[in-house]
Protein backbone atom coordinates (compact mmCIF):
# COMPACT_ATOMS: atom_id res chain seq x y z
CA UNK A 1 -16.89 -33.57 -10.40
CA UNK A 2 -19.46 -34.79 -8.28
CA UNK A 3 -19.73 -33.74 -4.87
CA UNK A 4 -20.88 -35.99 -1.95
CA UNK A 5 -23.73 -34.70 0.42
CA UNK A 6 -21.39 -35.52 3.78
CA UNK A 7 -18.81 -33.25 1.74
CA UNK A 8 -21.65 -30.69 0.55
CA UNK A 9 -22.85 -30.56 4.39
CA UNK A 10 -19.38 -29.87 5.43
CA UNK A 11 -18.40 -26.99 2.59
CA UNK A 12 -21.94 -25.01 3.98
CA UNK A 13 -20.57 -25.17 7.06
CA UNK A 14 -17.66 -22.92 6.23
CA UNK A 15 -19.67 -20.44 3.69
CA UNK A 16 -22.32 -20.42 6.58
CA UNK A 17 -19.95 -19.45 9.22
CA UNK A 18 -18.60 -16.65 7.05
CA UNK A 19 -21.84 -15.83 5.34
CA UNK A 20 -21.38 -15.25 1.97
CA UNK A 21 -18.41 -12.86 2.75
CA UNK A 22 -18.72 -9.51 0.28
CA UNK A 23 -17.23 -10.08 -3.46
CA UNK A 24 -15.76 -6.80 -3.00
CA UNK A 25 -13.65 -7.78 -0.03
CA UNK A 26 -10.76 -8.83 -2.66
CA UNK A 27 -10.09 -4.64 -3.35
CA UNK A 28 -8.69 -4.73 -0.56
CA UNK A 29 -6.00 -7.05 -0.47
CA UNK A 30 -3.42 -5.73 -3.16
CA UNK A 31 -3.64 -2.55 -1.79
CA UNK A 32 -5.48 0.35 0.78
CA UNK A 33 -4.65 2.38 3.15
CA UNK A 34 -7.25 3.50 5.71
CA UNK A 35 -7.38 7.40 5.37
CA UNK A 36 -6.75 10.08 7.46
CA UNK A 37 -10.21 10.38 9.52
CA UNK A 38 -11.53 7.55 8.44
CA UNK A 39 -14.81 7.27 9.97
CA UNK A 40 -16.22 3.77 11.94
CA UNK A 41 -19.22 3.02 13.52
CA UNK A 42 -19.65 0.20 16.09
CA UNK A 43 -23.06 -0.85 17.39
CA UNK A 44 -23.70 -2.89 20.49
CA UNK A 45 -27.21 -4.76 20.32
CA UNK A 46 -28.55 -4.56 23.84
CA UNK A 47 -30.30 -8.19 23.29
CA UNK A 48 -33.76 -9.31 25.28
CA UNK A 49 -35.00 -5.59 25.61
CA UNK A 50 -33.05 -3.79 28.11
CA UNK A 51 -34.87 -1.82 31.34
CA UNK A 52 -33.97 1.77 30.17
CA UNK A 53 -35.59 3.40 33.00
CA UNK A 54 -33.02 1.28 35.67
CA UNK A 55 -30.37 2.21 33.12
CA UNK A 56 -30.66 6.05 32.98
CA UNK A 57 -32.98 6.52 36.54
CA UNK A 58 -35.00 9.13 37.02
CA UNK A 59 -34.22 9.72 40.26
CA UNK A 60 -35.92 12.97 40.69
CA UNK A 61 -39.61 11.07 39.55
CA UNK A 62 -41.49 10.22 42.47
CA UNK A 63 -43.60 8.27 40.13
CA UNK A 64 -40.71 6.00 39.27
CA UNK A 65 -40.32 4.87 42.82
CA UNK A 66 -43.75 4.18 43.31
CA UNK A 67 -44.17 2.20 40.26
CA UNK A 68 -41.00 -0.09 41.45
CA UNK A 69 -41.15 -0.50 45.06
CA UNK A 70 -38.78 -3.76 45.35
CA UNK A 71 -36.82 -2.70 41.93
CA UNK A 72 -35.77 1.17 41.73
CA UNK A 73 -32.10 2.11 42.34
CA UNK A 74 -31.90 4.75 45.36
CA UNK A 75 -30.47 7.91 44.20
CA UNK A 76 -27.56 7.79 46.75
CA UNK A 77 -26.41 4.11 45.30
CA UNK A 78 -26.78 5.45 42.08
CA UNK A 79 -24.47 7.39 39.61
CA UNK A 80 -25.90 11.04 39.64
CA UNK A 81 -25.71 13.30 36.15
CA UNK A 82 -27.66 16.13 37.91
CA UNK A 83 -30.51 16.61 40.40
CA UNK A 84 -33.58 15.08 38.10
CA UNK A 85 -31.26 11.24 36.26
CA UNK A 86 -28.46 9.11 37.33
CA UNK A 87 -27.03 5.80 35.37
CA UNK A 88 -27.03 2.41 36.91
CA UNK A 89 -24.64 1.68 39.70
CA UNK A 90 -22.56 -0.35 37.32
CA UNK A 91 -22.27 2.12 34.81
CA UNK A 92 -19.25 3.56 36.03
CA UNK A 93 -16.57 4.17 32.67
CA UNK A 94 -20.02 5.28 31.36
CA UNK A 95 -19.94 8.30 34.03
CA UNK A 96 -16.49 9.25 33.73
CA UNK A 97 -17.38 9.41 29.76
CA UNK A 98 -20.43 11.79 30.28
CA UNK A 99 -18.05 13.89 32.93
CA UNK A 100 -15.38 14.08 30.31
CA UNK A 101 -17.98 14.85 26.96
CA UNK A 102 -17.78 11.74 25.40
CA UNK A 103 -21.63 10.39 26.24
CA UNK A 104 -24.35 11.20 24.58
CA UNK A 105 -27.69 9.91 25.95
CA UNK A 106 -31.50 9.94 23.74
CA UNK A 107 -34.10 9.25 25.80
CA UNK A 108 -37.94 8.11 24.91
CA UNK A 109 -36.64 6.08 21.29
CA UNK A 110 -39.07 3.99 19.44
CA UNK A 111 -41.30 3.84 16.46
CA UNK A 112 -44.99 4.05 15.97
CA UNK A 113 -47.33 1.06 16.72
CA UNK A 114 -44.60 -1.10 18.48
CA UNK A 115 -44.38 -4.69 18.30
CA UNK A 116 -43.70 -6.15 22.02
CA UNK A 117 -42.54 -9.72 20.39
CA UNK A 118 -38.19 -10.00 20.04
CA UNK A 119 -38.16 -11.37 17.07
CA UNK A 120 -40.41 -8.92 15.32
CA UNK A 121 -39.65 -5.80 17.14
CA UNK A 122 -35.94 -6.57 16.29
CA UNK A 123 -36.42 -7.14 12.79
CA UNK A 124 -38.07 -3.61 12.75
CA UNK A 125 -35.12 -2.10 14.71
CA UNK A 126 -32.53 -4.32 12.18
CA UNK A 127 -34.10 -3.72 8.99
CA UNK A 128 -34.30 -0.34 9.82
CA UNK A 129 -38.58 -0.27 8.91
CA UNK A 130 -41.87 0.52 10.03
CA UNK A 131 -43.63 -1.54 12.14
CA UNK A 132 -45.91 -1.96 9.21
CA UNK A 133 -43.88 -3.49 6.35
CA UNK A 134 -42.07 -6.76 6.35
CA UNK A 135 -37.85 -6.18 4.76
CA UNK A 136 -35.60 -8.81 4.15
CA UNK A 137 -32.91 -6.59 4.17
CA UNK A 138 -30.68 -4.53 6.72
CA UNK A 139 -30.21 -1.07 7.14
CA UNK A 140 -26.50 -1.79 7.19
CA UNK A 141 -26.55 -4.22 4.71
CA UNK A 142 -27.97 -1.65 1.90
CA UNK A 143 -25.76 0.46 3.47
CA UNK A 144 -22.91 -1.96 2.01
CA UNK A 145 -25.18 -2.37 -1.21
CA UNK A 146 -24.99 1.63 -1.96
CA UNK A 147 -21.55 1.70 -1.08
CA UNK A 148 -20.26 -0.95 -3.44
CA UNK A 149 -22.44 0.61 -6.68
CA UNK A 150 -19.52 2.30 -8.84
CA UNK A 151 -17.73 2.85 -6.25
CA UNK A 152 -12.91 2.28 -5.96
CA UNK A 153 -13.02 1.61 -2.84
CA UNK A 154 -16.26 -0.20 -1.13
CA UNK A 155 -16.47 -0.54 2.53
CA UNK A 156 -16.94 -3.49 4.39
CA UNK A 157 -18.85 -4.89 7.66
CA UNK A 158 -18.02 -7.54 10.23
CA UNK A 159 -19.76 -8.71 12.85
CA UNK A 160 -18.43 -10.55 15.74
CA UNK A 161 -20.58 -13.67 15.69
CA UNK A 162 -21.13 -17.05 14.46
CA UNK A 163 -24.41 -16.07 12.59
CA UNK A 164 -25.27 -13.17 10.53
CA UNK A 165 -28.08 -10.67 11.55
CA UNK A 166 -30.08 -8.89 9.39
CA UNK A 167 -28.95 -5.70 9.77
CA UNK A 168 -25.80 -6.68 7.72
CA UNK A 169 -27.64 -8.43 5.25
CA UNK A 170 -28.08 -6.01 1.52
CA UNK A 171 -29.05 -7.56 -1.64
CA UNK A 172 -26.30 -7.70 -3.15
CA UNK A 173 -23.82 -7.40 -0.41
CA UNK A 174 -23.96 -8.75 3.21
CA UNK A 175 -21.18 -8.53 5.90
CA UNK A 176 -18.94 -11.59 7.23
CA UNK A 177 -19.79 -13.22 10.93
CA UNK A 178 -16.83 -14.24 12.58
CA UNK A 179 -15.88 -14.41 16.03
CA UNK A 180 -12.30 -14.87 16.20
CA UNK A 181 -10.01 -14.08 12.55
CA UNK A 182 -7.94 -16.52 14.36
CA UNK A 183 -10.49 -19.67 14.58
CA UNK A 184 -12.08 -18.52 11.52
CA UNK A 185 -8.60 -18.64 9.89
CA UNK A 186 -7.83 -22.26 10.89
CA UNK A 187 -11.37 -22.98 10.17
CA UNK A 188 -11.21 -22.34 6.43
CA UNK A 189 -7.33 -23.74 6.35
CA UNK A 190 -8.21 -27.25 7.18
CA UNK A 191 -6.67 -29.47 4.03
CA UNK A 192 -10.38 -30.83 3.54
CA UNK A 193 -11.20 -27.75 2.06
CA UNK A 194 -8.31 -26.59 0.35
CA UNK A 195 -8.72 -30.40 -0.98
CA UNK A 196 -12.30 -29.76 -2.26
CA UNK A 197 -10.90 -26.65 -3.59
CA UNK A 198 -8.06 -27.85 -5.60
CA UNK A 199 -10.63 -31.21 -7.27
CA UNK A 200 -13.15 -27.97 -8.64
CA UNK A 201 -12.90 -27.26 -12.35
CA UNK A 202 -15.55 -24.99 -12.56
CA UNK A 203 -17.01 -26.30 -15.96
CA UNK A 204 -20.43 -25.28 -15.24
CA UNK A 205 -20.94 -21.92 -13.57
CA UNK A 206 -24.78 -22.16 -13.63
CA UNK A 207 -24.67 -25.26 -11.12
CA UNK A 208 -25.50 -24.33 -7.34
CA UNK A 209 -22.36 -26.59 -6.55
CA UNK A 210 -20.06 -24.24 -8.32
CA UNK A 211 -21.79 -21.29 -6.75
CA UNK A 212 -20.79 -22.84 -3.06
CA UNK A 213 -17.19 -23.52 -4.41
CA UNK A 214 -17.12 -19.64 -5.48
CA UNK A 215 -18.21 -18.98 -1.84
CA UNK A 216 -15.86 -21.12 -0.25
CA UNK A 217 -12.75 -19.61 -2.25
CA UNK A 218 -13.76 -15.88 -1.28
CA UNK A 219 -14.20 -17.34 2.11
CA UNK A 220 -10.65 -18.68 1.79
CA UNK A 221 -9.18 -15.78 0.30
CA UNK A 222 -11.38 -12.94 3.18
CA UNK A 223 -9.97 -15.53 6.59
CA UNK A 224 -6.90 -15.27 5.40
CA UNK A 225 -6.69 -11.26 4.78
CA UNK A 226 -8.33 -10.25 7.80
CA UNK A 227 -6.17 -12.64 10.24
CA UNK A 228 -3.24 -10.98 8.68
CA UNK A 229 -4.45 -7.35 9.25
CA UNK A 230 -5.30 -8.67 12.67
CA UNK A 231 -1.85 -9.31 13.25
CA UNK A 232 -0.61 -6.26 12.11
CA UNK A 233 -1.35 -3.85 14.96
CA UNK A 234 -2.55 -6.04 17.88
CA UNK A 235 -3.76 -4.09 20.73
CA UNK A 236 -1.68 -4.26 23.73
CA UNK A 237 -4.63 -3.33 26.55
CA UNK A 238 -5.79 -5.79 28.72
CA UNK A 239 -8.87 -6.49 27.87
CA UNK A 240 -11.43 -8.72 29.76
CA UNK A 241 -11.96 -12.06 29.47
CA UNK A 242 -15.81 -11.98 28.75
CA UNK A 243 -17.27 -12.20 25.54
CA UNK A 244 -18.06 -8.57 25.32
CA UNK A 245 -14.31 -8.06 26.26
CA UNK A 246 -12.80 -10.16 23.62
CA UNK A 247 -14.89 -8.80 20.59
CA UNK A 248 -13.82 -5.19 21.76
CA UNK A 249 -10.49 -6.41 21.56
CA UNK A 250 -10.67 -8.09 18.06
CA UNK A 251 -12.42 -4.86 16.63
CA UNK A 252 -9.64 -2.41 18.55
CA UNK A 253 -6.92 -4.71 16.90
CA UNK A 254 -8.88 -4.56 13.37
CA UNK A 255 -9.32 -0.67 13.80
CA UNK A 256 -5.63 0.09 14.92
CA UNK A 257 -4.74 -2.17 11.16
CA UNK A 258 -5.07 -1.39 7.25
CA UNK A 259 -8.47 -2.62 6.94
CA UNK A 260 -11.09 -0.59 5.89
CA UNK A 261 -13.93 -1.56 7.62
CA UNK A 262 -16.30 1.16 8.61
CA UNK A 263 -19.05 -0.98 10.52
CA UNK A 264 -18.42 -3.27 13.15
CA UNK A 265 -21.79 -5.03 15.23
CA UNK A 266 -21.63 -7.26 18.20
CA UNK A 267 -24.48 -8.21 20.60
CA UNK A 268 -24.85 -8.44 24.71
CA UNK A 269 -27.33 -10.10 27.08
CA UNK A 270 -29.85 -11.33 27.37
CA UNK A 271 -31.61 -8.50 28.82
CA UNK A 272 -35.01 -10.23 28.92
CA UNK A 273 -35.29 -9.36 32.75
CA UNK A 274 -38.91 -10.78 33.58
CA UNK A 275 -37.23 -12.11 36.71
CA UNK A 276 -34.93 -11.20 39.67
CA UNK A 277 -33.79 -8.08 37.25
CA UNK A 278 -31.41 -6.23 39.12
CA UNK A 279 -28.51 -9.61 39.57
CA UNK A 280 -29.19 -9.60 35.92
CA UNK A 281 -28.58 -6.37 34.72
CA UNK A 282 -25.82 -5.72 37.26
CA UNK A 283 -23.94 -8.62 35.72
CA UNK A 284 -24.66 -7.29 32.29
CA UNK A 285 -23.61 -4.04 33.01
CA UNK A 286 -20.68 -5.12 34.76
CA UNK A 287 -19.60 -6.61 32.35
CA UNK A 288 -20.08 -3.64 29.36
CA UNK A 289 -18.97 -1.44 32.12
CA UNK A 290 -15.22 -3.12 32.29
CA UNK A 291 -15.15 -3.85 28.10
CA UNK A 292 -16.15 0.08 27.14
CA UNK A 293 -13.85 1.61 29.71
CA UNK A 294 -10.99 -0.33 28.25
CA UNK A 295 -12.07 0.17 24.76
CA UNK A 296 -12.70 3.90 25.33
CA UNK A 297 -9.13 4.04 26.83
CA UNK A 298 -7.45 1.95 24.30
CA UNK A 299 -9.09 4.33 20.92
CA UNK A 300 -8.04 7.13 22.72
CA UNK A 301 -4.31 6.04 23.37
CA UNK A 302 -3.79 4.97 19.84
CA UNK A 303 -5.61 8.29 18.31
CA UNK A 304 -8.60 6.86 16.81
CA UNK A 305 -11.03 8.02 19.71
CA UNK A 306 -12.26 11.10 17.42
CA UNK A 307 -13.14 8.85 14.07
CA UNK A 308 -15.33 5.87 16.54
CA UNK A 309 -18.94 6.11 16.87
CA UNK A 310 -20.19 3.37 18.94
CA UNK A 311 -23.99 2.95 20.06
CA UNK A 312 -26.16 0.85 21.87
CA UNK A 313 -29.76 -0.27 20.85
CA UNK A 314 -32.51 -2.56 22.44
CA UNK A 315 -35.14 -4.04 20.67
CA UNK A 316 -37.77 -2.48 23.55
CA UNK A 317 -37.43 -1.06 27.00
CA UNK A 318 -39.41 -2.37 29.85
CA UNK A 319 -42.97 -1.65 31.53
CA UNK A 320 -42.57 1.31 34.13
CA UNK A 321 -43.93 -0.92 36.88
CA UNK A 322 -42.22 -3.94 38.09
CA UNK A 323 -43.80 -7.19 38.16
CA UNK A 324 -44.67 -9.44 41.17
CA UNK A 325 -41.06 -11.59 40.10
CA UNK A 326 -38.87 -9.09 40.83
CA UNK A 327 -38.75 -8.05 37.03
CA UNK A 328 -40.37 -6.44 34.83
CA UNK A 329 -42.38 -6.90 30.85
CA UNK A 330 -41.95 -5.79 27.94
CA UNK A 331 -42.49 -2.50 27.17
CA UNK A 332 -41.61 -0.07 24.30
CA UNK A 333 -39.69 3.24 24.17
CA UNK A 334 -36.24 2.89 25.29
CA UNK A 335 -32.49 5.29 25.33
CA UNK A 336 -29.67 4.57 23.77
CA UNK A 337 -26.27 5.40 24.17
CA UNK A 338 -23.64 7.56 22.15
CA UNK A 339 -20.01 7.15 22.82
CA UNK A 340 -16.95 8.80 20.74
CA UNK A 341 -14.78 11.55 20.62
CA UNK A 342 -16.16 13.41 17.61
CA UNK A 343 -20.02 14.57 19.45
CA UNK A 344 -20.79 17.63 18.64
CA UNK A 345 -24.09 17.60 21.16
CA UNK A 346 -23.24 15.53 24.92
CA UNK A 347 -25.04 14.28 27.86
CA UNK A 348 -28.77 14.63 28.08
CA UNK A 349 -29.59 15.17 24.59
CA UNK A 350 -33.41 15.17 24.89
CA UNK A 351 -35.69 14.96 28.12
CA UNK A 352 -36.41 11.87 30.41
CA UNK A 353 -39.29 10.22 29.70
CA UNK A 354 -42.77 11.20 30.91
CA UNK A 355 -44.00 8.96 33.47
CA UNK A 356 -47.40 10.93 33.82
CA UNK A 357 -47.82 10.55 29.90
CA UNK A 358 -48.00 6.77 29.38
CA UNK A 359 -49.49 4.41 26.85
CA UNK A 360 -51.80 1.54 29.03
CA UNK A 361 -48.35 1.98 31.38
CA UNK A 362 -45.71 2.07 28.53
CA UNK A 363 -43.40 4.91 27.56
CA UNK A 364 -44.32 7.16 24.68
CA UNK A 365 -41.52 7.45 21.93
CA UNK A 366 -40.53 10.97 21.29
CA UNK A 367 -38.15 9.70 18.75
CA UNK A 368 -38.07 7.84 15.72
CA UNK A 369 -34.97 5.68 15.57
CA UNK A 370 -34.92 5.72 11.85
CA UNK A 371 -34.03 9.42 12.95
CA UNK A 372 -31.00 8.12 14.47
CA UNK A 373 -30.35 5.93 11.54
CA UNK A 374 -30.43 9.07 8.69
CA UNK A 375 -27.95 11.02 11.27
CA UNK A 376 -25.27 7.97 11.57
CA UNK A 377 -25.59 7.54 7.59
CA UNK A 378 -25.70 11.08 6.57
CA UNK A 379 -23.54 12.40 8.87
CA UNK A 380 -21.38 10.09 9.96
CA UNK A 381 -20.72 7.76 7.40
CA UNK A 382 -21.63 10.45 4.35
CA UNK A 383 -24.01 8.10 2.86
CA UNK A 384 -27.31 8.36 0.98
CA UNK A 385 -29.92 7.77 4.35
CA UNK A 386 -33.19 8.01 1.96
CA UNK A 387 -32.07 5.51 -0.31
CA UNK A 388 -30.91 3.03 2.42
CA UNK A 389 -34.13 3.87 4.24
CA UNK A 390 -36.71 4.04 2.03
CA UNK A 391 -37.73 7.75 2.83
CA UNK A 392 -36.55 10.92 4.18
CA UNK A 393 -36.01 11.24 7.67
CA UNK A 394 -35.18 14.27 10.26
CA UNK A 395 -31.45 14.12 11.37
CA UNK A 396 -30.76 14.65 15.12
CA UNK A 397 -27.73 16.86 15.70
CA UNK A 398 -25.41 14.98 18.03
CA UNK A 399 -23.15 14.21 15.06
């Protein structure tokens, strides 16, 4: 059968928007159970390079004010974790988390030689490499890859987006992008593609045509698994109606089913805050604010609080002193953010950042965030971190 190019363009479209969903997905579908403890990980992409130090302030830095005269948060409006760093005003469910032991906070993360471009700097932080080598790969997506070799029962990855990002992309395996199971679901049930489906014989297997019908079937086949699971155990909390809000709510609902999916990645912003910064991140973090405290609230209700690690990354922090817009550059070392029931360090895991030690007015990482990596994959997710990573690499102790 020949296939048209209109008809060509249009079958893409669907394997595109799924991206090459996982041949392993199918083990799921007769039968599994997600087991006792089962361990997840969700990871919020902080996207544009968030401001760390008007995220966690150092309030107690006399340094810090100076360097922001129009843009540092006075300790009294702030959120105060003890006499020396508060959180941003907005950061509210993320204060009653720290009060209750559910926060952890690493200050001063990075790499060596950092890149202050987005794109580059967050292929680094995505592929999980040094700033040095150039990977087509994710650190979750070889993640998948090690996961699926000889393995009964692989794991899986979704992200909740219309395009893939690197981090989920392996060699051999690579996660599925999907908003909504629901649109994705009447996406890949329109006839026209069952019709294109049911016209395929298959005769040549070599063909790059047959290899886009293989995709579309799986494609088929994965929308129409997870939407079910989806329905299964729908969470009941009102969730908001931001973006940020409904992706929490699709992962809660895919959590609370049958589906074994242990990584779940989903992206905020932009951060990118060279101008009037503070309406910008106050809006961001309002709106992460209101999606985590319902989240939080929701894994805890339905017993699932203990077995959720989620964490927040930014491609860079900011300069320490604002610009003449009201904003600030791009800098380089940055925190990040540890939320779940099952810490075993909380709070301030490691100290603020030194603002009389600075790098031509950047922060100096303390920490390698491959470090952080090893820890969620060795730890966490009882995976083999040097052969995702490439090397061996310290673990931190908060898990």
């Amino acid at each position: 059968m020949f296939i048209k190019r209109r008809q060509f363009i249009q079958a893409g479209s669907l394997a595109t928007a799924s991206f090459l969903v996982p041949k392993f997905l199918k083990a799921f579908e007769s039968k599994h159970m997600v087991p006792p403890g089962n361990k997840i990980i969700v990871v919020l992409q902080l996207s544009g390079g968030n401001d760390g130090l008007n995220t966690v302030i150092p309030v107690g830095n006399d340094i810090y004010f100076r360097s922001r005269p129009g843009l540092s948060i006075d300790k009294n409006k702030s959120l105060l974790l003890n006499d020396e760093a508060a959180l941003h005003p907005a950061l509210s469910a993320f204060k009653e988390l720290y009060d209750d032991g559910s926060l952890g906070i690493l200050n001063s993360v990075g790499y060596p030689n950092p890149d202050r471009s987005h794109f580059r700097s967050m292929d680094i932080w995505q592929s999980g490499s040094r700033s040095t080598e150039y990977v087509t790969t994710g650190w979750l997506g070889r993640y998948l890859d090690a996961q699926c070799k000889g393995c009964d029962k692989p794991t899986y990855a979704l992200e909740l987006d219309d395009v893939l990002s690197l981090a989920l992309k392996g060699n051999e395996s690579k996660a599925i992008a999907m908003k909504d199971p629901k649109r994705l679901f009447g996406t890949s049930n329109q006839r026209y593609f069952k019709d294109v489906l049911t016209q395929h014989t298959g005769e040549d297997e070599d063909q790059p045509v047959n290899y886009l019908y293989k995709t579309m079937a799986e494609t088929l086949s994965s929308a129409n698994y997870i939407f079910e699971k989806s329905k299964f155990h729908p969470t009941n909390a009102a969730y908001p109606k931001s973006q940020i809000g409904q992706s929490l709510k699709t992962i809660a609902s895919l959590i609370f089913s049958d589906i074994n999916t242990k990584v779940y990645y989903l992206s905020h912003g932009s951060f990118d805050t060279h101008i009037n910064q503070q309406a910008q991140q106050q809006r961001l973090f309002t709106e992460m604010n209101e999606a985590i405290k319902v989240f939080t609230k929701d894994l805890k209700e339905n017993n699932r609080f203990d077995d959720v690690l989620l964490f927040t990354f930014s491609e860079f922090g900011r300069r320490v002193s604002q610009n003449a817009s009201g904003g600030t550059d791009h800098g380089t070392a940055n925190n990040m953010f540890f939320i779940g029931g099952g810490l075993k360090q909380k709070g301030l895991l490691n100290p603020l950042p030194d603002l009389q030690d600075l790098d031509e007015g950047d922060l100096k990482y303390k920490v390698d965030f491959k470090n952080v990596y090893a820890s969620v994959l060795n730890k966490w997710l009882e995976a083999d971190d040097k052969m995702i990573l490439g090397k061996k690499y310290s673990y931190l102790d908060f898990i």
